[in-house]
N, C-alpha and C. Protein backbone atom coordinates (compact mmCIF):
# COMPACT_ATOMS: atom_id res chain seq x y z
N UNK A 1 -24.91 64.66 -25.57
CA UNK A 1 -25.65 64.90 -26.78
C UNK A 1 -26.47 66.18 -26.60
N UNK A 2 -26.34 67.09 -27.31
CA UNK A 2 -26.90 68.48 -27.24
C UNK A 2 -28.05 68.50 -27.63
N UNK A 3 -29.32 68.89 -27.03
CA UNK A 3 -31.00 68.61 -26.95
C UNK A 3 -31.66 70.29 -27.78
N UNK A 4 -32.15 69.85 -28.29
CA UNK A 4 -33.41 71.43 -28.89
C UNK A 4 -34.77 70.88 -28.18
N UNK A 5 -34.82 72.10 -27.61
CA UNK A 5 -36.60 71.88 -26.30
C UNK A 5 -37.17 73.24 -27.15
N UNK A 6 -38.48 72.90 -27.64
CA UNK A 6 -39.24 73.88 -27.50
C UNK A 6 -39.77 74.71 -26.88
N UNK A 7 -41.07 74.99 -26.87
CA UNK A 7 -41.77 75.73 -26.15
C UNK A 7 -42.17 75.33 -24.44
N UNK A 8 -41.82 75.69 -23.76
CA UNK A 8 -41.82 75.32 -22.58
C UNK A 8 -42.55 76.14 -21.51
N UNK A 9 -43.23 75.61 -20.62
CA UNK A 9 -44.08 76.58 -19.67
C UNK A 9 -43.79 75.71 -18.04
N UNK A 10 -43.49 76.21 -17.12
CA UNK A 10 -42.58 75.79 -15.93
C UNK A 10 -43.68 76.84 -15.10
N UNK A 11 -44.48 76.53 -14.40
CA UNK A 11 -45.47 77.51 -13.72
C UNK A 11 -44.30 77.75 -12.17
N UNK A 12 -44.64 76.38 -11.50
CA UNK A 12 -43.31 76.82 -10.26
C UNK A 12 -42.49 75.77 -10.23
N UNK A 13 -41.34 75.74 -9.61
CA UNK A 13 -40.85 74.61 -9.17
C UNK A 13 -40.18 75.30 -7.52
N UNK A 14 -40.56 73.80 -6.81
CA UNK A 14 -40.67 73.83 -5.40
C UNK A 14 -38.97 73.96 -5.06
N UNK A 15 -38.84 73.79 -3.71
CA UNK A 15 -37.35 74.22 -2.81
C UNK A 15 -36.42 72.99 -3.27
N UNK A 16 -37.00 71.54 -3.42
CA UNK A 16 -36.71 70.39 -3.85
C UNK A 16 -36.81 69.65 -5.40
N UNK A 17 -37.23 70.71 -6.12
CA UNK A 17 -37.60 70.47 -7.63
C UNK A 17 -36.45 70.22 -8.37
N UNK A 18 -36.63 69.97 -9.80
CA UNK A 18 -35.78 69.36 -10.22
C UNK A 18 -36.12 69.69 -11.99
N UNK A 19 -35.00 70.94 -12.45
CA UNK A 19 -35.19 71.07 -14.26
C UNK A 19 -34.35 70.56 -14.61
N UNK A 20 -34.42 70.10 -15.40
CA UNK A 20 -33.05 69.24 -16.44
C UNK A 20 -33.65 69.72 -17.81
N UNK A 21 -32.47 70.24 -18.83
CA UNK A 21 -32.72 70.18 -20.19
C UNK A 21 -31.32 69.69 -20.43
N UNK A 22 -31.11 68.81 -21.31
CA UNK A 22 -29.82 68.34 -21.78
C UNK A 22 -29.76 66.86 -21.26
N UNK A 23 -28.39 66.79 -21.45
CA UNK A 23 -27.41 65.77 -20.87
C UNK A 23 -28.05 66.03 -19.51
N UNK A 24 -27.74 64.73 -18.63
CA UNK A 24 -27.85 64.88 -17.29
C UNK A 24 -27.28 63.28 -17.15
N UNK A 25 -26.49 62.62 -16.41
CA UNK A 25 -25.99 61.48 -15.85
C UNK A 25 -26.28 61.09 -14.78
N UNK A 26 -27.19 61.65 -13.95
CA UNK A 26 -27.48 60.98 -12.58
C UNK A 26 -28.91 62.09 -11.55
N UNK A 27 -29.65 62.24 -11.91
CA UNK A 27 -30.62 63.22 -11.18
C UNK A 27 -31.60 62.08 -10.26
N UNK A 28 -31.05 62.47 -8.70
CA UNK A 28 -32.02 61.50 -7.91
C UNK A 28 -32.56 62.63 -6.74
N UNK A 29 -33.72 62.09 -6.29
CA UNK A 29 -34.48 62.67 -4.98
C UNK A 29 -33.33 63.20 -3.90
N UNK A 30 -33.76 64.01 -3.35
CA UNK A 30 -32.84 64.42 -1.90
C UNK A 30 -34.09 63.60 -0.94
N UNK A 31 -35.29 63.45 -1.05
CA UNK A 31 -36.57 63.36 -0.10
C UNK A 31 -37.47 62.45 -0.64
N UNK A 32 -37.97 62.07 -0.04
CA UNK A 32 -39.66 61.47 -0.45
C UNK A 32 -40.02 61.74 0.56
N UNK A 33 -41.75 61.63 -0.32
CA UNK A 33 -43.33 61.66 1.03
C UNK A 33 -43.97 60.57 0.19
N UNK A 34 -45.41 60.81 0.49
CA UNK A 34 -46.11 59.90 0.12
C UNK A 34 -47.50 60.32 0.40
N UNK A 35 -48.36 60.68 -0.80
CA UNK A 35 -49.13 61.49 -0.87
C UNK A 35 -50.88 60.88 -0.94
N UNK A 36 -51.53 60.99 -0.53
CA UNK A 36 -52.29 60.18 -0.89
C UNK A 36 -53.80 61.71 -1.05
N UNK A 37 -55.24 60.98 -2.36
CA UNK A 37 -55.46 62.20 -3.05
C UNK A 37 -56.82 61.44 -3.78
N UNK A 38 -57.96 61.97 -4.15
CA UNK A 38 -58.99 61.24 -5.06
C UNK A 38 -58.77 62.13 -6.15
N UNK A 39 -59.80 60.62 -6.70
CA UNK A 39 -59.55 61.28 -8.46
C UNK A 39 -59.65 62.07 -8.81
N UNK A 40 -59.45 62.73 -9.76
CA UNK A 40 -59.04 64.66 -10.46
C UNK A 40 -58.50 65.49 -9.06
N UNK A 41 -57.44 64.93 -8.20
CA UNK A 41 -56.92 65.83 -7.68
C UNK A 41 -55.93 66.55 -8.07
N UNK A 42 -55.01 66.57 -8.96
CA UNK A 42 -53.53 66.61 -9.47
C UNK A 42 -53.58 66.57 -10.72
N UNK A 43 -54.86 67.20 -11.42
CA UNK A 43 -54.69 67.28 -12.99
C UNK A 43 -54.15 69.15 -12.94
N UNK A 44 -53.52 68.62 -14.05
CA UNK A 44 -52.74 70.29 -14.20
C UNK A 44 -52.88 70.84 -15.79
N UNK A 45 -52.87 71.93 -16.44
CA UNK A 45 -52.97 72.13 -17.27
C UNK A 45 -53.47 73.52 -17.51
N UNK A 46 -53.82 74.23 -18.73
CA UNK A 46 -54.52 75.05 -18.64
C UNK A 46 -56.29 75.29 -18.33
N UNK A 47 -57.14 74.26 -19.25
CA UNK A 47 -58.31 74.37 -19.27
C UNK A 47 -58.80 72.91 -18.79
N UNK A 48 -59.05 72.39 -17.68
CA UNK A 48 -60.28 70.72 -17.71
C UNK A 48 -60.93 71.02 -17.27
N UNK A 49 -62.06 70.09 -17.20
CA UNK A 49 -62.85 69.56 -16.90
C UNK A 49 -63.31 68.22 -16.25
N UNK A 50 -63.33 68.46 -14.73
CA UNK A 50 -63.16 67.01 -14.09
C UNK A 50 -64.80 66.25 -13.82
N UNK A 51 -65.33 65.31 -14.09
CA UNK A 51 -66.51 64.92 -13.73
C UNK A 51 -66.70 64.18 -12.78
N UNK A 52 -66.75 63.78 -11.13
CA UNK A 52 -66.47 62.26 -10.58
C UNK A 52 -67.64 62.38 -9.75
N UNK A 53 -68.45 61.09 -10.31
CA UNK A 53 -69.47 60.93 -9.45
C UNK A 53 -68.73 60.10 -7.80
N UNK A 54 -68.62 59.28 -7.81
CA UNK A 54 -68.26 58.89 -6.44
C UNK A 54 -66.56 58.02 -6.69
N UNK A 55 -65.98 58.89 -5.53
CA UNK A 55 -64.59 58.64 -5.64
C UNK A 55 -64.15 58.15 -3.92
N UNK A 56 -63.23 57.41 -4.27
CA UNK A 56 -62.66 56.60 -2.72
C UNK A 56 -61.25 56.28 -3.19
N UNK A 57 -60.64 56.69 -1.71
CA UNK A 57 -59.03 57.09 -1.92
C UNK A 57 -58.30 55.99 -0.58
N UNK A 58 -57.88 54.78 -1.01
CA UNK A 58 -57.37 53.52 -0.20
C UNK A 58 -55.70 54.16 0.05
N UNK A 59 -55.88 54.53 1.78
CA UNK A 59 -55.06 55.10 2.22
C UNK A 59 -54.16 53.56 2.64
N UNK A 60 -54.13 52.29 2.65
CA UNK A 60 -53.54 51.36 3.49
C UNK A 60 -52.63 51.20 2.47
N UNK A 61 -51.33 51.11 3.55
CA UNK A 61 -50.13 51.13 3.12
C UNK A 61 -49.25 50.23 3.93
N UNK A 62 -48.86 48.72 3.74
CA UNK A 62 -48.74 47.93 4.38
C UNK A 62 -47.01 48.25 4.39
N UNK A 63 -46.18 48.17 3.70
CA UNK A 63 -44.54 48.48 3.36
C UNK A 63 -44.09 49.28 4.53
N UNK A 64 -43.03 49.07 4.84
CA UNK A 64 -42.30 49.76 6.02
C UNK A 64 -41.74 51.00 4.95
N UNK A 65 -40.90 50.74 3.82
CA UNK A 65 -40.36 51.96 2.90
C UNK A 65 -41.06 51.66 1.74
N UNK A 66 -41.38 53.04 0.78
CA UNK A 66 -41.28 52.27 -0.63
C UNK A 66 -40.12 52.54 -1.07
N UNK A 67 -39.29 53.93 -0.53
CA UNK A 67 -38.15 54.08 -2.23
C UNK A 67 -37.14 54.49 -0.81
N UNK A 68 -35.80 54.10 -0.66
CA UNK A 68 -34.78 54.42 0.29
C UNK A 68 -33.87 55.02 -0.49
N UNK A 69 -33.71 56.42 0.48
CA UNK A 69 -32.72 56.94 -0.01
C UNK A 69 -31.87 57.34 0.74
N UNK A 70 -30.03 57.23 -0.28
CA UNK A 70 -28.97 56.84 0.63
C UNK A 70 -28.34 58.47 0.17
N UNK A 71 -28.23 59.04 1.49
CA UNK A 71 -27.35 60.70 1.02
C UNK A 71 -25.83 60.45 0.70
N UNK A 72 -25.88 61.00 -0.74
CA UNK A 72 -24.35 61.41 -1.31
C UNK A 72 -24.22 62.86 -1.76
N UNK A 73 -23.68 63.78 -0.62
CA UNK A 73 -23.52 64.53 -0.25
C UNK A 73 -22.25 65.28 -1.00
């Protein structure tokens, strides 16, 4: 099914990134990490404004995997 995208702004995309416009049937990870970050770390945009009086970031991570991935190469 043939897609109309507007206006679009793409600042970077990394070595592992991933654009799709259209059709696409199957787009999966080559990698995972697992990132851990306090609040207003990862807001993106042009203009915010972040306010945080006291922030705490629960690094415990009990799971051996969260997401497994199988290479099809």
């Amino acid at each position: 099914m043939p897609s109309i995208v507007g206006p679009v702004k793409i600042n970077t995309v990394g070595g592992s990134g991933v654009v799709n416009f259209g059709d696409s049937f199957n787009v999966t990870p080559k990698s995972t990490t697992k990132t851990f970050a306090g609040s207003g770390s990862f807001n993106t945009g042009d203009f915010h404004q972040v306010n945080n009086a006291i922030s705490g970031t629960n690094t415990v991570d009990p799971d051996l995997a969260d997401e497994n991935i199988a290479a099809n190469n």
